[in-house]
Structures are given as C-alpha cells and as structure tokens.
PDB file of N, CA and C in Angstrom:
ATOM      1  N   UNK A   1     101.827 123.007 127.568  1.00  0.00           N
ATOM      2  CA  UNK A   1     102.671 121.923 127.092  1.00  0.00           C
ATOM      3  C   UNK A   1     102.139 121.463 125.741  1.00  0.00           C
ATOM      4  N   UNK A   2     102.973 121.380 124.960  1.00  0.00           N
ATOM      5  CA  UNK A   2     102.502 120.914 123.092  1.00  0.00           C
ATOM      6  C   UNK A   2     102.362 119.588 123.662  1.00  0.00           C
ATOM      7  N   UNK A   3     101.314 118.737 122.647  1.00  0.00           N
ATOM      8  CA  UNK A   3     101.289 117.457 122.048  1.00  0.00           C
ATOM      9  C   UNK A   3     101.821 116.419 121.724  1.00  0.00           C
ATOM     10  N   UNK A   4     102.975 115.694 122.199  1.00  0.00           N
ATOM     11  CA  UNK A   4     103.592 115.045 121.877  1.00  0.00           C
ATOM     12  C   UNK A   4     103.389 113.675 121.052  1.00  0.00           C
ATOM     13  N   UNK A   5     103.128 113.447 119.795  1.00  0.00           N
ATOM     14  CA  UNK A   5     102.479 112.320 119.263  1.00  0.00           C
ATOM     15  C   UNK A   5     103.937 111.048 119.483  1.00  0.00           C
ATOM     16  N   UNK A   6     102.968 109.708 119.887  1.00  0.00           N
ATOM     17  CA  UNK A   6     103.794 108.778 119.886  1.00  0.00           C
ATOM     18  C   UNK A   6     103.422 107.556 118.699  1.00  0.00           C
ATOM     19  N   UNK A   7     104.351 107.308 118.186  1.00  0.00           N
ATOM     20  CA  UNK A   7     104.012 105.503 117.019  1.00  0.00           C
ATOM     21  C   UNK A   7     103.807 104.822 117.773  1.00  0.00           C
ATOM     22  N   UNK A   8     102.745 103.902 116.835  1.00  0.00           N
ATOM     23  CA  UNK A   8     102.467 102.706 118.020  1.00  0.00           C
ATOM     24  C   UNK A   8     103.863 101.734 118.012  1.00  0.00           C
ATOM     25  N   UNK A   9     103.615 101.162 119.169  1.00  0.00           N
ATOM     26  CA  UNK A   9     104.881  99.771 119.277  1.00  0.00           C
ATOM     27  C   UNK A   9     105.324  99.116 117.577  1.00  0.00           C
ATOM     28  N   UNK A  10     106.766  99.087 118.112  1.00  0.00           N
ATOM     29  CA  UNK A  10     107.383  98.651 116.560  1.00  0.00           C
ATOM     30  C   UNK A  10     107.063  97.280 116.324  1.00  0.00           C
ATOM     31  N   UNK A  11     107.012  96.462 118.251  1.00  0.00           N
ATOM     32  CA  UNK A  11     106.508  94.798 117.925  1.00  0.00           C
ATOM     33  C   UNK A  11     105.650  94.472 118.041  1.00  0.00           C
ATOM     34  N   UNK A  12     104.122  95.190 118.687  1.00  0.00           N
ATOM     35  CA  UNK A  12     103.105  94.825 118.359  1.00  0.00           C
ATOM     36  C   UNK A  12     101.688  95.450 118.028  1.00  0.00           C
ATOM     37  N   UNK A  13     102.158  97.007 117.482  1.00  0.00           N
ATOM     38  CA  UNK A  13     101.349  97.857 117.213  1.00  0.00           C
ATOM     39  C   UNK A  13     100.280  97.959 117.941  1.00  0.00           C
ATOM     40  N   UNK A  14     100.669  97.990 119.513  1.00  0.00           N
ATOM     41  CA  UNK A  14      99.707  98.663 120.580  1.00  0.00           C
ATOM     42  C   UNK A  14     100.241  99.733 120.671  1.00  0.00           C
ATOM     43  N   UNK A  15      99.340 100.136 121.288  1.00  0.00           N
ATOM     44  CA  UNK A  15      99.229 102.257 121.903  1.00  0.00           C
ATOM     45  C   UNK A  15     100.472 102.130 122.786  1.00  0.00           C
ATOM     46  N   UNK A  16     100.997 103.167 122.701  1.00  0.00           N
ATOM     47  CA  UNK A  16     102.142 103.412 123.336  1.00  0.00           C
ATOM     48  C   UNK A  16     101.117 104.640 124.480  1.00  0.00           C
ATOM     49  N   UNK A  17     101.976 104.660 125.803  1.00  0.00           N
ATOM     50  CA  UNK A  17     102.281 105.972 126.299  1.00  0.00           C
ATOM     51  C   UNK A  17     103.131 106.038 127.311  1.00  0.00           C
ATOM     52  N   UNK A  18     102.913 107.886 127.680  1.00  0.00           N
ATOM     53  CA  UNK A  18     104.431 107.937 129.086  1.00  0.00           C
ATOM     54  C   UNK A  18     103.462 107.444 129.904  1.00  0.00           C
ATOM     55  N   UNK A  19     105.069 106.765 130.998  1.00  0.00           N
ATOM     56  CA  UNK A  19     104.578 106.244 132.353  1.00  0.00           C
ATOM     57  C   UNK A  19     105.664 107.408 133.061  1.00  0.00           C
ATOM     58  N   UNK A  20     105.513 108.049 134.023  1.00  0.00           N
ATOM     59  CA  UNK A  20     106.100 108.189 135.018  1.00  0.00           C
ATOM     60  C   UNK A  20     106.691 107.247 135.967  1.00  0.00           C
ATOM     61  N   UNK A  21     107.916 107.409 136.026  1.00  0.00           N
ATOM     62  CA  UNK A  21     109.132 105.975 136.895  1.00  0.00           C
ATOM     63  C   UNK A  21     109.686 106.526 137.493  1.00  0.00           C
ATOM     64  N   UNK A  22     109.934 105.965 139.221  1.00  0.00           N
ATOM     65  CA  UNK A  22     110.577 106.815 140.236  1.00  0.00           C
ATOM     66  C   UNK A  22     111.714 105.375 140.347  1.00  0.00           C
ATOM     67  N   UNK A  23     112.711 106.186 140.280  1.00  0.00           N
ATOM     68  CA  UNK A  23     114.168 105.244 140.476  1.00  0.00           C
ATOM     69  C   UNK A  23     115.528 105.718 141.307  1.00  0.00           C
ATOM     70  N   UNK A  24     115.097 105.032 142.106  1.00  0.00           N
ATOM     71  CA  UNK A  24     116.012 105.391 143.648  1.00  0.00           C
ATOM     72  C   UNK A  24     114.938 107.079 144.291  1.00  0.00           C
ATOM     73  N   UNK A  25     115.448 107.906 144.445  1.00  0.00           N
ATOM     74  CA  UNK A  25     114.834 109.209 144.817  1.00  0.00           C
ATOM     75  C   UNK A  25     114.493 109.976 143.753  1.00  0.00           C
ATOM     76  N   UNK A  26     114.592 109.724 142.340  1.00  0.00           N
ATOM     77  CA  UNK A  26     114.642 110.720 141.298  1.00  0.00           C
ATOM     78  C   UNK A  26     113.357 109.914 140.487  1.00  0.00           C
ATOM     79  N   UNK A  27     112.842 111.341 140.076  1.00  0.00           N
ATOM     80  CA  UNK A  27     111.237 110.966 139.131  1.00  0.00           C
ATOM     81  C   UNK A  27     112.103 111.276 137.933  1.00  0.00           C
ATOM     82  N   UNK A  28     111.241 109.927 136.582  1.00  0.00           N
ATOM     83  CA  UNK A  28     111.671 109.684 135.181  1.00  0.00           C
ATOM     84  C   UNK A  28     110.784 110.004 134.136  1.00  0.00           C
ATOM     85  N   UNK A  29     110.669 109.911 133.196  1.00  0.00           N
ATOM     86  CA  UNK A  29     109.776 109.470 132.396  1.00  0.00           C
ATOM     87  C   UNK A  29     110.567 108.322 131.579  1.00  0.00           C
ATOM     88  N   UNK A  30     109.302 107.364 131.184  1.00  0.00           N
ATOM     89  CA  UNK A  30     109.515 106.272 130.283  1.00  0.00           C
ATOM     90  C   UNK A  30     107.961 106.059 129.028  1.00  0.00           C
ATOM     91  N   UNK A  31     108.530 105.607 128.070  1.00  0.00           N
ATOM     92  CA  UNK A  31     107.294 105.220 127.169  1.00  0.00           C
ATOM     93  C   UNK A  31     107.223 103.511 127.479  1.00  0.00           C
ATOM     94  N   UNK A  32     106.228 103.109 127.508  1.00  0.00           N
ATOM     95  CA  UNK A  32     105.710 101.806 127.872  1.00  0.00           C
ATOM     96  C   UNK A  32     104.562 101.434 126.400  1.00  0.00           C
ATOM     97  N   UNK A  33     104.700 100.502 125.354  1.00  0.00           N
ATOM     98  CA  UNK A  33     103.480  99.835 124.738  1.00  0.00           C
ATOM     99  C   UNK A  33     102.759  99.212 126.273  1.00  0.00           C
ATOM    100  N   UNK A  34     101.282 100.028 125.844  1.00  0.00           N
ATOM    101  CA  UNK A  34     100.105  99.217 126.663  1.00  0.00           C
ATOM    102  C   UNK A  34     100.067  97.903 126.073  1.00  0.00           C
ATOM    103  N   UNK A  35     100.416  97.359 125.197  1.00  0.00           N
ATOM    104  CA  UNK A  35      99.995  95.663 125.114  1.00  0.00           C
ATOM    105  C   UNK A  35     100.861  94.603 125.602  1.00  0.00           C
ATOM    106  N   UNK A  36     102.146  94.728 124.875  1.00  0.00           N
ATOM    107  CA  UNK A  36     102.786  93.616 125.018  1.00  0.00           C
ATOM    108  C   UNK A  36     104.037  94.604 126.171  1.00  0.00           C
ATOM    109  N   UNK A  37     103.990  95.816 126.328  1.00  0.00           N
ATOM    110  CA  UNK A  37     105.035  96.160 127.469  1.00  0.00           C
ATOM    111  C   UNK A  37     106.138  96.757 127.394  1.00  0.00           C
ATOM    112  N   UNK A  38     106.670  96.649 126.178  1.00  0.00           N
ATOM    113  CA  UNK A  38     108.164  97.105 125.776  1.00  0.00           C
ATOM    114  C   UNK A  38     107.976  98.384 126.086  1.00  0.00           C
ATOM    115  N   UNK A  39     109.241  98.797 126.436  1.00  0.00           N
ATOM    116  CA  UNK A  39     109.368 100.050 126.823  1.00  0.00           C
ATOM    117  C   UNK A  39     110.553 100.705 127.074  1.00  0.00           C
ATOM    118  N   UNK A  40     110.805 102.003 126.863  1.00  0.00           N
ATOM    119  CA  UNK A  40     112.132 102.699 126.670  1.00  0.00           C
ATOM    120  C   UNK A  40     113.343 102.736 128.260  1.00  0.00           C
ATOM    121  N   UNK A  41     114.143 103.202 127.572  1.00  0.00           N
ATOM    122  CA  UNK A  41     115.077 103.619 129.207  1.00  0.00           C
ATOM    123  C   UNK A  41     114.545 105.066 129.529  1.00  0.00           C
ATOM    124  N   UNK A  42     114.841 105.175 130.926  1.00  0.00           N
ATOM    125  CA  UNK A  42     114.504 106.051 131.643  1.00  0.00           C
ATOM    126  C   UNK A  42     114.860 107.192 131.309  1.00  0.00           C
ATOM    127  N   UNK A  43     114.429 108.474 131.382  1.00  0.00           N
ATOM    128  CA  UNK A  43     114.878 109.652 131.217  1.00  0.00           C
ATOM    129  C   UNK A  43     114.582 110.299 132.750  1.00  0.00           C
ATOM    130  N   UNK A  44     115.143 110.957 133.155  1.00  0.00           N
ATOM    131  CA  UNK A  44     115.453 111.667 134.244  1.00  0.00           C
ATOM    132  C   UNK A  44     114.851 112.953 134.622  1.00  0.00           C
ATOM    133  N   UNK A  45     114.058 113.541 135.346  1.00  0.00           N
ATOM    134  CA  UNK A  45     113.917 114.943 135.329  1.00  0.00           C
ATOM    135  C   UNK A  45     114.467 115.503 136.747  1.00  0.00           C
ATOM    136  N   UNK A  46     114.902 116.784 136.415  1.00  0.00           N
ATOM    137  CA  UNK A  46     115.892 117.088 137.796  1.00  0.00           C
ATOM    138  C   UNK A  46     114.740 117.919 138.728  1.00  0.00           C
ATOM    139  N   UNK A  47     115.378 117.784 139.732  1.00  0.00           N
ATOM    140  CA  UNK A  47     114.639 118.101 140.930  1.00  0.00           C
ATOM    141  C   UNK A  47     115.591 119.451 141.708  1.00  0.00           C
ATOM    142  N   UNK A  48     114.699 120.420 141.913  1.00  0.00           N
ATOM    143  CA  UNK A  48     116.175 121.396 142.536  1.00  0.00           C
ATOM    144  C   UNK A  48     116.115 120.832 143.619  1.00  0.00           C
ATOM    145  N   UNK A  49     115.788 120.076 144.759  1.00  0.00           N
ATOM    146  CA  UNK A  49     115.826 120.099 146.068  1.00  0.00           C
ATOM    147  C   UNK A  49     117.333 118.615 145.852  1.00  0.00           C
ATOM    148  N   UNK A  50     117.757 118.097 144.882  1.00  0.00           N
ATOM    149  CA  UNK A  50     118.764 117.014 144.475  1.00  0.00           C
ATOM    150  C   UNK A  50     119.715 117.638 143.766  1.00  0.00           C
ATOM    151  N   UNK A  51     119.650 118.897 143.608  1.00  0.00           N
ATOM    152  CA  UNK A  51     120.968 119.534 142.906  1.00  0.00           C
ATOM    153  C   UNK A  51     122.432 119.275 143.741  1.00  0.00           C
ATOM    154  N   UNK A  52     122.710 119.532 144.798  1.00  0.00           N
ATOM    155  CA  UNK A  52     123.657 119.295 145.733  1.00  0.00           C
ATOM    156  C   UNK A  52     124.072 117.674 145.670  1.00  0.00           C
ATOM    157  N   UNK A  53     123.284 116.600 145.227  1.00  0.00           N
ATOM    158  CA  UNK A  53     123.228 114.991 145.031  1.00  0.00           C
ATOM    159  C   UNK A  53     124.542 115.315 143.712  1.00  0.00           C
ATOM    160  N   UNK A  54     123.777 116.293 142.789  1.00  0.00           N
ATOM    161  CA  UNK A  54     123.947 116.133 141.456  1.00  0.00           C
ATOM    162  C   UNK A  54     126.087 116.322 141.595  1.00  0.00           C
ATOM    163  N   UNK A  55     126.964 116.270 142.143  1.00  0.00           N
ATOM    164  CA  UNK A  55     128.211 116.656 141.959  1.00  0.00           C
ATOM    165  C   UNK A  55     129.061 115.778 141.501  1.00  0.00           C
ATOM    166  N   UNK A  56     129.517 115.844 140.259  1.00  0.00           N
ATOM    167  CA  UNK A  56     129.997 115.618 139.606  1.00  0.00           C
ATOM    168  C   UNK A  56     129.195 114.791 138.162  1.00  0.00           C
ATOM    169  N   UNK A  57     128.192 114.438 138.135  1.00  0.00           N
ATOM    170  CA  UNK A  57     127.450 114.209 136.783  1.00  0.00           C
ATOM    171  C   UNK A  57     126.986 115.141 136.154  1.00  0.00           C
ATOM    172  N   UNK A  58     126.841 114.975 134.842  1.00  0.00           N
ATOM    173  CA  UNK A  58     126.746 115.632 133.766  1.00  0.00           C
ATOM    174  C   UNK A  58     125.810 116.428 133.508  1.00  0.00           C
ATOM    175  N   UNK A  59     125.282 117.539 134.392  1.00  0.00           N
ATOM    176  CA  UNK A  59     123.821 118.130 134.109  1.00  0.00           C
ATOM    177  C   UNK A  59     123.286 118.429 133.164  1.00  0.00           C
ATOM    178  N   UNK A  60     123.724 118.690 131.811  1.00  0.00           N
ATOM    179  CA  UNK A  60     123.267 118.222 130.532  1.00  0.00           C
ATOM    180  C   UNK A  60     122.544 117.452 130.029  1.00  0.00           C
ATOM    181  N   UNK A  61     122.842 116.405 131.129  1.00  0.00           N
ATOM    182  CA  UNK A  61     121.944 115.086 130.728  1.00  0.00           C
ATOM    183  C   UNK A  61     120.455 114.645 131.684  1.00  0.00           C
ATOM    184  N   UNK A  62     120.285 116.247 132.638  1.00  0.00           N
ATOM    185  CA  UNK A  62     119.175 116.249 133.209  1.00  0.00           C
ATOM    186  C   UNK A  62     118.166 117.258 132.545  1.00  0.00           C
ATOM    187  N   UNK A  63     116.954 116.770 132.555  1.00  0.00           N
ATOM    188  CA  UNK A  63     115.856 117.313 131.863  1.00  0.00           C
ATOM    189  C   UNK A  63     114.651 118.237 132.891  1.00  0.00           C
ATOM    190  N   UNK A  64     113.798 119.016 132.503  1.00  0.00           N
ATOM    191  CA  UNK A  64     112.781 119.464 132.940  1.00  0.00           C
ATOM    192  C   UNK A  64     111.932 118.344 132.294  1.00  0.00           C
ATOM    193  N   UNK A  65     110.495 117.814 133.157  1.00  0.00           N
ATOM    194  CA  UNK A  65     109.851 116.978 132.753  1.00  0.00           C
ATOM    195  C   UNK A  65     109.161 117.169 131.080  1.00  0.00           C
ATOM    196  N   UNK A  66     109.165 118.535 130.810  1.00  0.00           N
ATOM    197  CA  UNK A  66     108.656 118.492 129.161  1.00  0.00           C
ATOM    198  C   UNK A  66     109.745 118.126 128.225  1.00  0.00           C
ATOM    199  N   UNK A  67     111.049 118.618 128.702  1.00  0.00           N
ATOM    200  CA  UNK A  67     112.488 118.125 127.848  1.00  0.00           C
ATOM    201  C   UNK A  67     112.548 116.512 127.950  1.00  0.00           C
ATOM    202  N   UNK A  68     111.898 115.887 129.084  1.00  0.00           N
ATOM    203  CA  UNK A  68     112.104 114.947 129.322  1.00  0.00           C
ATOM    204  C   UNK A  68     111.514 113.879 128.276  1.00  0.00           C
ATOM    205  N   UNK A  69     110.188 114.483 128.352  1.00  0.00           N
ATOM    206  CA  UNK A  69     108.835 113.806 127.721  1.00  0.00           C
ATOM    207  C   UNK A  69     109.541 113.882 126.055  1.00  0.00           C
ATOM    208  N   UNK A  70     109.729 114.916 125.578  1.00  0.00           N
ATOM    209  CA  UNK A  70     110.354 114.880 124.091  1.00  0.00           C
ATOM    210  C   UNK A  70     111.274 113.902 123.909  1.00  0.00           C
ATOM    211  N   UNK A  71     112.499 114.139 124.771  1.00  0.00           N
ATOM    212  CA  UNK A  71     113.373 112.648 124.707  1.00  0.00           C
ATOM    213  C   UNK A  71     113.402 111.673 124.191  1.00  0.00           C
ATOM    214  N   UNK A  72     112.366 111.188 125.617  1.00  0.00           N
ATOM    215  CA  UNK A  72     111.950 109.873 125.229  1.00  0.00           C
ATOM    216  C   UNK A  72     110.767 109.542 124.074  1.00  0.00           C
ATOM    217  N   UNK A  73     110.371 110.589 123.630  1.00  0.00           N
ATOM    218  CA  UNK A  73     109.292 110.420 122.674  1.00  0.00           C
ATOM    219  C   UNK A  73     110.266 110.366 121.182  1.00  0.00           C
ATOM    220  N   UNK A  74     111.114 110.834 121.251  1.00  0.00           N
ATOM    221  CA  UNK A  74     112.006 110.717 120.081  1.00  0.00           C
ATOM    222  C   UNK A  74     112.676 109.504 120.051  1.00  0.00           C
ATOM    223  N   UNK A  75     113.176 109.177 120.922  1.00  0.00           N
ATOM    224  CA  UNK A  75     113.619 107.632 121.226  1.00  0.00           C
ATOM    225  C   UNK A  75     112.836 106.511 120.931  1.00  0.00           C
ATOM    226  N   UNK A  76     111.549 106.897 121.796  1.00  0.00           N
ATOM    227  CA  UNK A  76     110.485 105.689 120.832  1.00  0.00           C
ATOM    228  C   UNK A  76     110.538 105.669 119.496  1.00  0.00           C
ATOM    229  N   UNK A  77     110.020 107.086 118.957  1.00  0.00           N
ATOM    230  CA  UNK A  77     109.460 107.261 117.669  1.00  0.00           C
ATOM    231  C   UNK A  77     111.049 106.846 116.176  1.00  0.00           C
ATOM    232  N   UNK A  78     111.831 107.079 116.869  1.00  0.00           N
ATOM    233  CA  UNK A  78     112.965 106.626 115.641  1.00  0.00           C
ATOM    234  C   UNK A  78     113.549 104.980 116.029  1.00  0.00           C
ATOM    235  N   UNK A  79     112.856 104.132 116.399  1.00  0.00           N
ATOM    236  CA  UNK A  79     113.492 102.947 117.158  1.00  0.00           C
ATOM    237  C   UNK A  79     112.841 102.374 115.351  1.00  0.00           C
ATOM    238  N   UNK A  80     113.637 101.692 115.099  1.00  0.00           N
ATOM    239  CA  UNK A  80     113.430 100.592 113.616  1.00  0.00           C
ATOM    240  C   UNK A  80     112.621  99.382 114.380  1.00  0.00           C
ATOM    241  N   UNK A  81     112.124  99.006 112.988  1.00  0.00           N
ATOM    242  CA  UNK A  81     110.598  97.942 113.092  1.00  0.00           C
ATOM    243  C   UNK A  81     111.793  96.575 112.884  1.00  0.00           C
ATOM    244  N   UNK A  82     111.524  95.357 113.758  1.00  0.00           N
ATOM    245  CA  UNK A  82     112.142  94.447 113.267  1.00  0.00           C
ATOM    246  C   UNK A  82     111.550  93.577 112.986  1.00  0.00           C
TER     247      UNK A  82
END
C-alpha cells in the first residue's frame, strides 16, 4: 500500500489521520484532526459477504479499503482554509 500524505487540519493545524468507522454493518474510512476533531464524511469499503445487501445502489460508489483511504485523503487535502 503507497503512502498516503495528509495536510494538517484547515482549522487548527493538528495532525490529521484515518480512523476506521463502522456504520450500521458496513466498515468506512474517515479522516479525523487529532486536536480539535473535525473530520470528513464517511467513505465506504465493500464487503463481498454484503454484495446481495448492495441491490439497487450504485456500486461505483463502493471502494476497496485503499480506494477508500485515497478518497477521503483527497477530500481532506483539497477542503479550503477558512
């Protein structure tokens, strides 16, 4: 698995990293700042034993946990400083 570098938080320039988030039966990834907390929406990684769950949503929009991890690492990393 490559390296995924993350920016620190846009609001309080703490260390960012992934957390793993289980929501309902399905494992996520999320980026969380270790200081003040902010943190991204969930990204999804698919599970084959939930494929049969999966009927009628968009499987496109399910990830392998490294597709996952990029995601949301891109999501952090282009979020504007306010």
């Amino acid at each position: 698995m490559k390296q995924i570098r993350l920016k620190k938080c846009p609001f309080c320039g703490g260390k960012a990293s992934f957390k793993k988030e289980r929501i309902w039966l399905e494992d996520g990834i999320s980026i969380r700042c270790e200081k003040c907390h902010t943190k991204t929406k969930i990204v999804l990684i698919d599970h084959p034993a939930f494929s049969a769950k999966c009927n009628g949503l968009d499987e496109s929009t399910r990830y392998t946990e490294e597709q996952a991890m990029e995601v949301v690492a891109k999501i952090w990393n282009e979020r504007k400083h306010t």
